[in-house]
ModelCIF file with pLDDT and N, C-alpha, C, O atoms, coordinates in Angstrom:
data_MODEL
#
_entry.id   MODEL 
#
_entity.id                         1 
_entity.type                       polymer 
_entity.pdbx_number_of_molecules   1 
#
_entity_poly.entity_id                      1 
_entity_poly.type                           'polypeptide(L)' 
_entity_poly.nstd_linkage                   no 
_entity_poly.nstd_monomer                   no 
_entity_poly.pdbx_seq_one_letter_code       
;(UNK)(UNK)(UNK)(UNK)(UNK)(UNK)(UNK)(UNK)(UNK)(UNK)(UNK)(UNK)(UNK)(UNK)(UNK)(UNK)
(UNK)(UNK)(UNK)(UNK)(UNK)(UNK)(UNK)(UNK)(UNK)(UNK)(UNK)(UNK)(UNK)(UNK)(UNK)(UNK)
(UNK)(UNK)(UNK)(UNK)(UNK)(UNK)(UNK)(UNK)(UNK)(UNK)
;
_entity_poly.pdbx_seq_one_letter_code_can   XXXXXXXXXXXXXXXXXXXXXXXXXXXXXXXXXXXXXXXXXX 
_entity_poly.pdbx_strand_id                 A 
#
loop_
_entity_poly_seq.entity_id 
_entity_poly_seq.num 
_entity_poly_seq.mon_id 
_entity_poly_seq.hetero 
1 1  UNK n 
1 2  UNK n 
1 3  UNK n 
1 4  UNK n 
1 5  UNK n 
1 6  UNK n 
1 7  UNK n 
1 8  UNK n 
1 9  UNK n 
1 10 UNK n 
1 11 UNK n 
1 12 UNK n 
1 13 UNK n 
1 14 UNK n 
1 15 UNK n 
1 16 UNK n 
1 17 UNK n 
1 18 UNK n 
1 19 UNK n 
1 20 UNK n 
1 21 UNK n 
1 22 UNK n 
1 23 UNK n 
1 24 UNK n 
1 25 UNK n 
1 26 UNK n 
1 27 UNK n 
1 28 UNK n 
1 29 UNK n 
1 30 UNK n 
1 31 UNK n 
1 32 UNK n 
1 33 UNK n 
1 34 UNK n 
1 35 UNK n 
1 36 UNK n 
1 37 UNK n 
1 38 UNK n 
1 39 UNK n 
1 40 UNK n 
1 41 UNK n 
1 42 UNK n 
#
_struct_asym.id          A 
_struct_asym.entity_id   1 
#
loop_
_ma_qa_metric.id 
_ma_qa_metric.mode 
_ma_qa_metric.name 
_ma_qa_metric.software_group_id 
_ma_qa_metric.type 
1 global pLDDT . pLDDT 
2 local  pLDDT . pLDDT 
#
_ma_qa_metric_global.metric_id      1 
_ma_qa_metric_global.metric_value   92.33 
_ma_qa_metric_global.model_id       1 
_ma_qa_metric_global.ordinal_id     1 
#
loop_
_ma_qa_metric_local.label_asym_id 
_ma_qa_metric_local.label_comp_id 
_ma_qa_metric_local.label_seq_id 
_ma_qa_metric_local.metric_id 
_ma_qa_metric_local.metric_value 
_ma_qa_metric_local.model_id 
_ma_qa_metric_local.ordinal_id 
A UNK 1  2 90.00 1 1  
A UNK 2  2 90.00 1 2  
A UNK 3  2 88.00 1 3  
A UNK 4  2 87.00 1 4  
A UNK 5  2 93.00 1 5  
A UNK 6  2 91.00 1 6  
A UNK 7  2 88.00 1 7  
A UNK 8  2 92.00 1 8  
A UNK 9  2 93.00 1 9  
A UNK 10 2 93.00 1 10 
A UNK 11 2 93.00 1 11 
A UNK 12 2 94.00 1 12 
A UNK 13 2 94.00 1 13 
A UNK 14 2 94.00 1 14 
A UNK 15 2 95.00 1 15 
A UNK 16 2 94.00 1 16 
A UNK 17 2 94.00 1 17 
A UNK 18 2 94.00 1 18 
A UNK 19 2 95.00 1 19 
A UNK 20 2 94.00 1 20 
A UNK 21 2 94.00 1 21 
A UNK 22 2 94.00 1 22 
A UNK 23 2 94.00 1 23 
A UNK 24 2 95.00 1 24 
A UNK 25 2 95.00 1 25 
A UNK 26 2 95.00 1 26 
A UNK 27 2 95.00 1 27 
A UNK 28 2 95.00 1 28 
A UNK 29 2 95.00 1 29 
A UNK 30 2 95.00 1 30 
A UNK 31 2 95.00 1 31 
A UNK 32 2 94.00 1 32 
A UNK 33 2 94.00 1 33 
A UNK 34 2 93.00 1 34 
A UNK 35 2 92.00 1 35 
A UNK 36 2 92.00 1 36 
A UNK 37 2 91.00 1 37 
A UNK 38 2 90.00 1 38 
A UNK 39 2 88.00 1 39 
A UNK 40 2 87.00 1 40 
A UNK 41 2 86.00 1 41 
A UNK 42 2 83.00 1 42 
#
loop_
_atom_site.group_PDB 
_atom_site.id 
_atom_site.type_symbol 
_atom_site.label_atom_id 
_atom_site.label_alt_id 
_atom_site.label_comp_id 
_atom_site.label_asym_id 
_atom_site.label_entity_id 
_atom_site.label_seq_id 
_atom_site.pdbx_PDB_ins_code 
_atom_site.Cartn_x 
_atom_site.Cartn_y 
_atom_site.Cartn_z 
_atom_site.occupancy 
_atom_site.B_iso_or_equiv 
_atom_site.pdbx_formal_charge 
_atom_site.auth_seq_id 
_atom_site.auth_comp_id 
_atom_site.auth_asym_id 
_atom_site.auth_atom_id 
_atom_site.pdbx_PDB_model_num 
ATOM 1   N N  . UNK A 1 1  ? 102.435 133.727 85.823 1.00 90.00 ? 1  UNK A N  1 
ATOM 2   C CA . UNK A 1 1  ? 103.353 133.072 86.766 1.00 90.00 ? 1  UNK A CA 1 
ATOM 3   C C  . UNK A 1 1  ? 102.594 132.121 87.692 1.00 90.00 ? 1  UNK A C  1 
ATOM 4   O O  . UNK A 1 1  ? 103.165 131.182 88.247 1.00 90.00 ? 1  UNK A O  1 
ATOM 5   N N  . UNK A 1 2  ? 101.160 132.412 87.862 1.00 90.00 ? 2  UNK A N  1 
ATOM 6   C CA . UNK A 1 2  ? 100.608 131.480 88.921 1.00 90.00 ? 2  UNK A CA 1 
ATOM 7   C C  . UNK A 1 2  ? 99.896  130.613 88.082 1.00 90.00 ? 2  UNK A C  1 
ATOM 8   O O  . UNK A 1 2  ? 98.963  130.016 88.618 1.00 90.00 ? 2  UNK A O  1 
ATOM 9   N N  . UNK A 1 3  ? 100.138 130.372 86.739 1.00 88.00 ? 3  UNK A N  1 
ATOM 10  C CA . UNK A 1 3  ? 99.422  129.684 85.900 1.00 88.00 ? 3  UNK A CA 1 
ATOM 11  C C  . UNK A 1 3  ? 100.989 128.533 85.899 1.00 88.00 ? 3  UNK A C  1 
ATOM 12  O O  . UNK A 1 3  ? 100.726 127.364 86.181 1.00 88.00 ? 3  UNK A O  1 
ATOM 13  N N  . UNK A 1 4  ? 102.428 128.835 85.617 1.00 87.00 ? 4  UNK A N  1 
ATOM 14  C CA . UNK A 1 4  ? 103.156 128.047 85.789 1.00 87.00 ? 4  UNK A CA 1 
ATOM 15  C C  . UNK A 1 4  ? 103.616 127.328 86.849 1.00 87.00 ? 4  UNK A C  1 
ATOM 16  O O  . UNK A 1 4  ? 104.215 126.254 86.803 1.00 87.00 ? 4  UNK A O  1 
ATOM 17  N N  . UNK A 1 5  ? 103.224 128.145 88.077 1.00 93.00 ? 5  UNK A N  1 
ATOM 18  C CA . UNK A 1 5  ? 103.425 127.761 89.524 1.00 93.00 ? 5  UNK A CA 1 
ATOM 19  C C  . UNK A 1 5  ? 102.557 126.235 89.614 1.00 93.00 ? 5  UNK A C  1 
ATOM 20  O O  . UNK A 1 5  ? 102.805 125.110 90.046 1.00 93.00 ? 5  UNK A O  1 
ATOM 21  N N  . UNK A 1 6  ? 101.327 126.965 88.891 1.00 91.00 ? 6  UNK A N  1 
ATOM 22  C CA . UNK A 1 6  ? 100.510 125.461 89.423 1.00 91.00 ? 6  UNK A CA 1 
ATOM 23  C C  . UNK A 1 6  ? 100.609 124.518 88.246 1.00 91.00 ? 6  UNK A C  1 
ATOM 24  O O  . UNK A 1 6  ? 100.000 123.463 88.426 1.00 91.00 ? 6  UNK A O  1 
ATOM 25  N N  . UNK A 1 7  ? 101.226 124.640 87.089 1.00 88.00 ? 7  UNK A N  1 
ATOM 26  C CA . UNK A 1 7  ? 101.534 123.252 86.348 1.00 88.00 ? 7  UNK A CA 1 
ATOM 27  C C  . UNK A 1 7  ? 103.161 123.178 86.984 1.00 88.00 ? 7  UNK A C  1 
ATOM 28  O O  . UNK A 1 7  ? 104.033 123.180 86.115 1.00 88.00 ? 7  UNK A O  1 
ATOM 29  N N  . UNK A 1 8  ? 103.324 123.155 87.485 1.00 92.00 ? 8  UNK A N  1 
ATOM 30  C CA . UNK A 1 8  ? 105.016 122.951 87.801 1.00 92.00 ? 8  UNK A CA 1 
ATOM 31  C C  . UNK A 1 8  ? 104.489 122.269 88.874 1.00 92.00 ? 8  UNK A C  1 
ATOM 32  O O  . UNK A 1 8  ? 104.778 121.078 88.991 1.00 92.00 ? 8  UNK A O  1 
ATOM 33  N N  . UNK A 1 9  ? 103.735 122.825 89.719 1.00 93.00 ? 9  UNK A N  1 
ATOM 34  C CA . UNK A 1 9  ? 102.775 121.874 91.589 1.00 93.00 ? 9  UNK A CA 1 
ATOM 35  C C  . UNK A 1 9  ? 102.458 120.276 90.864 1.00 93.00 ? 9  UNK A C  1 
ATOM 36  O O  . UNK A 1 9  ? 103.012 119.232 91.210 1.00 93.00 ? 9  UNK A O  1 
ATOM 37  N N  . UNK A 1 10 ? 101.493 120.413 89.857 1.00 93.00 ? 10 UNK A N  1 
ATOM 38  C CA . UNK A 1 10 ? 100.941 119.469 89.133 1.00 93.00 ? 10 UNK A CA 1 
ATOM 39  C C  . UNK A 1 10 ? 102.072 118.629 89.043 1.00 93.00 ? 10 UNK A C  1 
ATOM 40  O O  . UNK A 1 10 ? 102.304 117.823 89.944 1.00 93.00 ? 10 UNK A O  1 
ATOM 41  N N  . UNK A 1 11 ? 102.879 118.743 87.943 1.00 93.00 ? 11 UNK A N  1 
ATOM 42  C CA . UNK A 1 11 ? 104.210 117.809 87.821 1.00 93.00 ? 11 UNK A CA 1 
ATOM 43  C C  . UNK A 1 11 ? 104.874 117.347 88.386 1.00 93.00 ? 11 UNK A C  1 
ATOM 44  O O  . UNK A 1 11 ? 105.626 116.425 88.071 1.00 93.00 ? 11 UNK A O  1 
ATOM 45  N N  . UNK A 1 12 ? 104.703 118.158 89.890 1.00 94.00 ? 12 UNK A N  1 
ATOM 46  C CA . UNK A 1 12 ? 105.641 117.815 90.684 1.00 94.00 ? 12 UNK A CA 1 
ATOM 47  C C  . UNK A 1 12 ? 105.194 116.637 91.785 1.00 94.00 ? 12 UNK A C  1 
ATOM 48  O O  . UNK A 1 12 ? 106.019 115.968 92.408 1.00 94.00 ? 12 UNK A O  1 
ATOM 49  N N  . UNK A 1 13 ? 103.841 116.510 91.907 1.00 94.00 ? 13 UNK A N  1 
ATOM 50  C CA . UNK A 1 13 ? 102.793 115.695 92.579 1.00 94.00 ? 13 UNK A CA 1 
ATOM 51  C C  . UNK A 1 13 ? 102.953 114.336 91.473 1.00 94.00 ? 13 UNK A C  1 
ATOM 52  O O  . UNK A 1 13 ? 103.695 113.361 91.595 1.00 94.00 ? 13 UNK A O  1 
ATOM 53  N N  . UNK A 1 14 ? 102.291 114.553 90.721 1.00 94.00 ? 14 UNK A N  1 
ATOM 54  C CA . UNK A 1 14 ? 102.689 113.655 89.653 1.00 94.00 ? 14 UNK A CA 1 
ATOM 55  C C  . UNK A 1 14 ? 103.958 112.892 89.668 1.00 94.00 ? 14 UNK A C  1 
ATOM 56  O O  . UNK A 1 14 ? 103.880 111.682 89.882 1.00 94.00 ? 14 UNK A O  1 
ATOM 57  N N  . UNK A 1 15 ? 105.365 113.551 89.428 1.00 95.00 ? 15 UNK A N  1 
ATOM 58  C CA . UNK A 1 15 ? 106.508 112.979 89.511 1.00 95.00 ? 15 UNK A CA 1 
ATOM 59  C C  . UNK A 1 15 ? 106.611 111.863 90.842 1.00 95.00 ? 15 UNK A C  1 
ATOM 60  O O  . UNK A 1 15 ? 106.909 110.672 90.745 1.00 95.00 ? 15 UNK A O  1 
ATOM 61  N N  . UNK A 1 16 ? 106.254 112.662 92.179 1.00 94.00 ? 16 UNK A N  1 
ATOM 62  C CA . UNK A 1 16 ? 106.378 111.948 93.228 1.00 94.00 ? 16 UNK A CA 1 
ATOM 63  C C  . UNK A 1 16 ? 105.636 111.220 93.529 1.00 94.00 ? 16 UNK A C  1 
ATOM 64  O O  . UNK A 1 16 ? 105.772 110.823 94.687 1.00 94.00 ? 16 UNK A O  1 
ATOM 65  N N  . UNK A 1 17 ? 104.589 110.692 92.810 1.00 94.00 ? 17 UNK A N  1 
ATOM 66  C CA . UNK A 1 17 ? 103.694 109.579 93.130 1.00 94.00 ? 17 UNK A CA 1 
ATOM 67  C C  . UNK A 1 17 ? 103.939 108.753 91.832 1.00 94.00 ? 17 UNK A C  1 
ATOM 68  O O  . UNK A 1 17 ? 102.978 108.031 91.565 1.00 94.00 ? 17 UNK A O  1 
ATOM 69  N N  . UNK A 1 18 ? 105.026 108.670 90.917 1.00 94.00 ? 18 UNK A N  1 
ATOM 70  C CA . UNK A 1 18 ? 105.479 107.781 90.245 1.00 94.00 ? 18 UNK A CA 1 
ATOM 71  C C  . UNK A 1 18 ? 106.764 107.033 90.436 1.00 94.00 ? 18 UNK A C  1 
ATOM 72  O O  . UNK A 1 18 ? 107.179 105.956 90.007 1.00 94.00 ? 18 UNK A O  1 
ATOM 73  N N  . UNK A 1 19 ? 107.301 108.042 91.292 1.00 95.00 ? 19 UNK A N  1 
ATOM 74  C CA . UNK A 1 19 ? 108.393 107.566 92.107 1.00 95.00 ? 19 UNK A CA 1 
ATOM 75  C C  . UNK A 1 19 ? 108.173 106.603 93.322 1.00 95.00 ? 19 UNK A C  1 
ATOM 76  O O  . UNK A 1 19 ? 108.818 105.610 93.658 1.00 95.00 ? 19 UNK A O  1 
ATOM 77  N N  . UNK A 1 20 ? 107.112 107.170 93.860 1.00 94.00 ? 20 UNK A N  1 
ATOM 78  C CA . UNK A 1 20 ? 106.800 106.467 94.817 1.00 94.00 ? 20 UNK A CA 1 
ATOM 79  C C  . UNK A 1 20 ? 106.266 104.607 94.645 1.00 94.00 ? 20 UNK A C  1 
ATOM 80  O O  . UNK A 1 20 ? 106.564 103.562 95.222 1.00 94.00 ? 20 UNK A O  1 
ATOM 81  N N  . UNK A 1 21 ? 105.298 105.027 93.455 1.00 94.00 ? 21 UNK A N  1 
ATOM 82  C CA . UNK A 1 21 ? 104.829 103.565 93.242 1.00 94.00 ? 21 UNK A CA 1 
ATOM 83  C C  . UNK A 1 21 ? 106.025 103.005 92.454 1.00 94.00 ? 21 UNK A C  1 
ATOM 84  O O  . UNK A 1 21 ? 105.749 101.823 92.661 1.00 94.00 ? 21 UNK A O  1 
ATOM 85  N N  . UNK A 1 22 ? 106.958 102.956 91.832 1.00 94.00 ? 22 UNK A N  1 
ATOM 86  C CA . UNK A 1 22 ? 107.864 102.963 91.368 1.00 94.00 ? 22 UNK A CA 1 
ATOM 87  C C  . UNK A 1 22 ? 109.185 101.841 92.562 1.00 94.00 ? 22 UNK A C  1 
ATOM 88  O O  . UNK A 1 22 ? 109.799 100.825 92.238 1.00 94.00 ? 22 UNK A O  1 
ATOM 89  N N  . UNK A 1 23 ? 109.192 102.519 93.781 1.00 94.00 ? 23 UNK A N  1 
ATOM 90  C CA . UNK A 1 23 ? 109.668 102.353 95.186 1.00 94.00 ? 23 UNK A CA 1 
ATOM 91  C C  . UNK A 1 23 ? 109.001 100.687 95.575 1.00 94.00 ? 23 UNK A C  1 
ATOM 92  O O  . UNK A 1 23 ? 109.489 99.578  95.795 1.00 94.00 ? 23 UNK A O  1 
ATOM 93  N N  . UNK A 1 24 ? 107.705 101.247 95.509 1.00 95.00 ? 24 UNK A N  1 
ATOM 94  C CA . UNK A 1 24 ? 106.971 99.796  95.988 1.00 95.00 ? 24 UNK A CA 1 
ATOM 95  C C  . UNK A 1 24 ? 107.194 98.827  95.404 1.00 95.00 ? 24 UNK A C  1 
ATOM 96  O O  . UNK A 1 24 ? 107.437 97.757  95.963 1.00 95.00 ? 24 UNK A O  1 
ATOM 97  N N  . UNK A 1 25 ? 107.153 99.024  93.921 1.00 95.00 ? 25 UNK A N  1 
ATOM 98  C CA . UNK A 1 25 ? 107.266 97.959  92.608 1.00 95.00 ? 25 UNK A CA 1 
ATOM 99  C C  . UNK A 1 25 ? 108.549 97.124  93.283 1.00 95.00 ? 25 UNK A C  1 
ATOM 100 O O  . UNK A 1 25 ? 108.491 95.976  93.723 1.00 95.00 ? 25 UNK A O  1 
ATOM 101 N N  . UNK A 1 26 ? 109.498 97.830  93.258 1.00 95.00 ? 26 UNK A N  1 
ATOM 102 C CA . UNK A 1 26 ? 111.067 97.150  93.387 1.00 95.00 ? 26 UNK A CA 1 
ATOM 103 C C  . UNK A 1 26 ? 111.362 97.080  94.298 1.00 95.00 ? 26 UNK A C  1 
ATOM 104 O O  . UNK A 1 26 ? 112.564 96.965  94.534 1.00 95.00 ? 26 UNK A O  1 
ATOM 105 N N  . UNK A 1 27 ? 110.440 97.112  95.290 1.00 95.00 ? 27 UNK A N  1 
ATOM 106 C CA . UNK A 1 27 ? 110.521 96.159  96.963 1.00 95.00 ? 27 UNK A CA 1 
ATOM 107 C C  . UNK A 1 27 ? 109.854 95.413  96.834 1.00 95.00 ? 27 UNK A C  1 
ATOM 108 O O  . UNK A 1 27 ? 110.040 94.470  97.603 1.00 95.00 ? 27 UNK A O  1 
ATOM 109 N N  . UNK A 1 28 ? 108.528 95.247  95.739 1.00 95.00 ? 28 UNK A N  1 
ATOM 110 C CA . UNK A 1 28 ? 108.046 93.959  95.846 1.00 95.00 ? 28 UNK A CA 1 
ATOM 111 C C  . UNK A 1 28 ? 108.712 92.578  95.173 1.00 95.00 ? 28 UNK A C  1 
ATOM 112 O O  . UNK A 1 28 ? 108.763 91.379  95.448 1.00 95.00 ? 28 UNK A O  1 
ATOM 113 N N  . UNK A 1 29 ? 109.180 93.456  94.151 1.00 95.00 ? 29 UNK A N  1 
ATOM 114 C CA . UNK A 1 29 ? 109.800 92.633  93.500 1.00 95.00 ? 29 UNK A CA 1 
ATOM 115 C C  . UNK A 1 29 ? 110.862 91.983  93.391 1.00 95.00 ? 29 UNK A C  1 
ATOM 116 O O  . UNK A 1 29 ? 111.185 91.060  92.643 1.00 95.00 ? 29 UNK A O  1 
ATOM 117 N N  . UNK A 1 30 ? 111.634 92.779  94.565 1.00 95.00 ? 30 UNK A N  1 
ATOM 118 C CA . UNK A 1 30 ? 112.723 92.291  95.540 1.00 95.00 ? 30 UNK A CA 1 
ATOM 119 C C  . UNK A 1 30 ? 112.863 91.280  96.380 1.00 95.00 ? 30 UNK A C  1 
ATOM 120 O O  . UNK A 1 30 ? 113.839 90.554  96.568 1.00 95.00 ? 30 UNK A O  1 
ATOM 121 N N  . UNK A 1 31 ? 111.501 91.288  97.021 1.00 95.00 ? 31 UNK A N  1 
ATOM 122 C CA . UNK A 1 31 ? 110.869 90.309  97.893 1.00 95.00 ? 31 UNK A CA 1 
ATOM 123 C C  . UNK A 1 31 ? 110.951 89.132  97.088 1.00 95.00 ? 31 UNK A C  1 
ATOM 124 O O  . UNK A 1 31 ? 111.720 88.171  97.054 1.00 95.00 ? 31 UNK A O  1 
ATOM 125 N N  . UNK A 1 32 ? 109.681 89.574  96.285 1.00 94.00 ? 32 UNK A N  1 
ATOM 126 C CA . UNK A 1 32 ? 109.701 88.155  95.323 1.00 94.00 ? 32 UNK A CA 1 
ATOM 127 C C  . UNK A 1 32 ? 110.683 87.398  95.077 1.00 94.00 ? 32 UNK A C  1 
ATOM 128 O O  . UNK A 1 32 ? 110.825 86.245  95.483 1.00 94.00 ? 32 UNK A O  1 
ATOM 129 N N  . UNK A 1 33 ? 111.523 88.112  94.291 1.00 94.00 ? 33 UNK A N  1 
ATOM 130 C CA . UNK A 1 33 ? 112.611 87.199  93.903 1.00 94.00 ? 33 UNK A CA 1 
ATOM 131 C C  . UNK A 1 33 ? 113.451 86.513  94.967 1.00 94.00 ? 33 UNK A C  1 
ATOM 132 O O  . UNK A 1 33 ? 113.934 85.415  94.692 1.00 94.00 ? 33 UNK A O  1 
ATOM 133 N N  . UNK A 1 34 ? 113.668 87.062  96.160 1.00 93.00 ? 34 UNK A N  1 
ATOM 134 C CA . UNK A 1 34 ? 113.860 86.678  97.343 1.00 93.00 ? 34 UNK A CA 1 
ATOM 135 C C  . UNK A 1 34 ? 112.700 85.327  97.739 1.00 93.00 ? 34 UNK A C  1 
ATOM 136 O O  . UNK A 1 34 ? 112.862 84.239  97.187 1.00 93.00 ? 34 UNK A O  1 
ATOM 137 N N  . UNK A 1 35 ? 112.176 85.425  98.192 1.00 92.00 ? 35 UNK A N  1 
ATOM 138 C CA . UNK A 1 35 ? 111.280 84.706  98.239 1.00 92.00 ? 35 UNK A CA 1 
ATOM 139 C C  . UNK A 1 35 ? 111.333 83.184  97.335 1.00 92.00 ? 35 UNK A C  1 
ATOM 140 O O  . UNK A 1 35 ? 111.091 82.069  97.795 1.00 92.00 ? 35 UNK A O  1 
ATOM 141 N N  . UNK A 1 36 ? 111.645 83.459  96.209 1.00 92.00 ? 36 UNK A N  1 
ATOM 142 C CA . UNK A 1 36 ? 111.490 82.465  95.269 1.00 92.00 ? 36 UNK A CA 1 
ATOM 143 C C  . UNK A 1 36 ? 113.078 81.708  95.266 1.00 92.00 ? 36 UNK A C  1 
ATOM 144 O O  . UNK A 1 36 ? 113.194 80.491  95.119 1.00 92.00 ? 36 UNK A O  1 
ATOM 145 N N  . UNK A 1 37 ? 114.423 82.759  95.477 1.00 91.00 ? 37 UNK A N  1 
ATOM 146 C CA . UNK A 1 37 ? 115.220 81.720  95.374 1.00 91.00 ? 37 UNK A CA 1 
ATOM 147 C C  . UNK A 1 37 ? 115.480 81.213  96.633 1.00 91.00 ? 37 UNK A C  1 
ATOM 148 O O  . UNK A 1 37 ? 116.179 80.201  96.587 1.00 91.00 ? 37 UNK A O  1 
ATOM 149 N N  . UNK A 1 38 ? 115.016 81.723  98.229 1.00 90.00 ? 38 UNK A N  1 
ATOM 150 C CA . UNK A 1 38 ? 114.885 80.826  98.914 1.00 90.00 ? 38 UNK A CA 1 
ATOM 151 C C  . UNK A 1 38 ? 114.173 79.461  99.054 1.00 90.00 ? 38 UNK A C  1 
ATOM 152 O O  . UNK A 1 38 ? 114.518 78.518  99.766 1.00 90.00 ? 38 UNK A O  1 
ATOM 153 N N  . UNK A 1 39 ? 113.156 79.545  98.262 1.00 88.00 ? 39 UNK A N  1 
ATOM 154 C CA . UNK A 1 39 ? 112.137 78.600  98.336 1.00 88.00 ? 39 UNK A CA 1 
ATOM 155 C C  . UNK A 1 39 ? 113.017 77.402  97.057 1.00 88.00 ? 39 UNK A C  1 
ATOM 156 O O  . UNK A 1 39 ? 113.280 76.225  97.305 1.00 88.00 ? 39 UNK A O  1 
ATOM 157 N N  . UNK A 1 40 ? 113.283 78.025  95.914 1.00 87.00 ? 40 UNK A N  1 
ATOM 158 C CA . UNK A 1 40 ? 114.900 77.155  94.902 1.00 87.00 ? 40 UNK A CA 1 
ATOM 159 C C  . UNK A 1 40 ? 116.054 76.670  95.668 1.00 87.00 ? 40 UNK A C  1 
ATOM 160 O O  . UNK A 1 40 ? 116.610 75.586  95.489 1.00 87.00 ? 40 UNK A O  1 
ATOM 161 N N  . UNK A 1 41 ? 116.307 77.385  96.366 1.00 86.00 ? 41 UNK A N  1 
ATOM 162 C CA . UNK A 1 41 ? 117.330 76.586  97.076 1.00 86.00 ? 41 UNK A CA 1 
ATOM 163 C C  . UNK A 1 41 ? 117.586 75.796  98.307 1.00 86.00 ? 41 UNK A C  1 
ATOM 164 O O  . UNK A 1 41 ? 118.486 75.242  98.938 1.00 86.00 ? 41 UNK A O  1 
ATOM 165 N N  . UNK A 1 42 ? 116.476 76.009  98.307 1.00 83.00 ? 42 UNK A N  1 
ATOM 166 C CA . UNK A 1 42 ? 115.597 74.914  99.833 1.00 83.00 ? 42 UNK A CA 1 
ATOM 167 C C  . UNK A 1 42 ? 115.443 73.100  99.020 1.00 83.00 ? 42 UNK A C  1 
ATOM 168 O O  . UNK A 1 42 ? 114.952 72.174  99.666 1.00 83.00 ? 42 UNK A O  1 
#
């Protein structure tokens, strides 16, 4: 049980730091595109 506890910890660290960079990606890329059709429609 403390052998599944800690691959379940593992996965779960894992999951949330793919989510997380995941988060950043599509605010940056939000930006960007922001960014770009202001600068298009200027």
């Amino acid at each position: 049980q403390r052998f599944r506890e800690e691959r379940f910890r593992v996965t779960s660290e894992s999951t949330n730091q793919r989510v997380l960079w995941w988060s950043i990606a599509q605010v940056v890329i939000l930006c960007s595109m922001g960014f770009w059709q202001m600068r298009h429609l200027r």
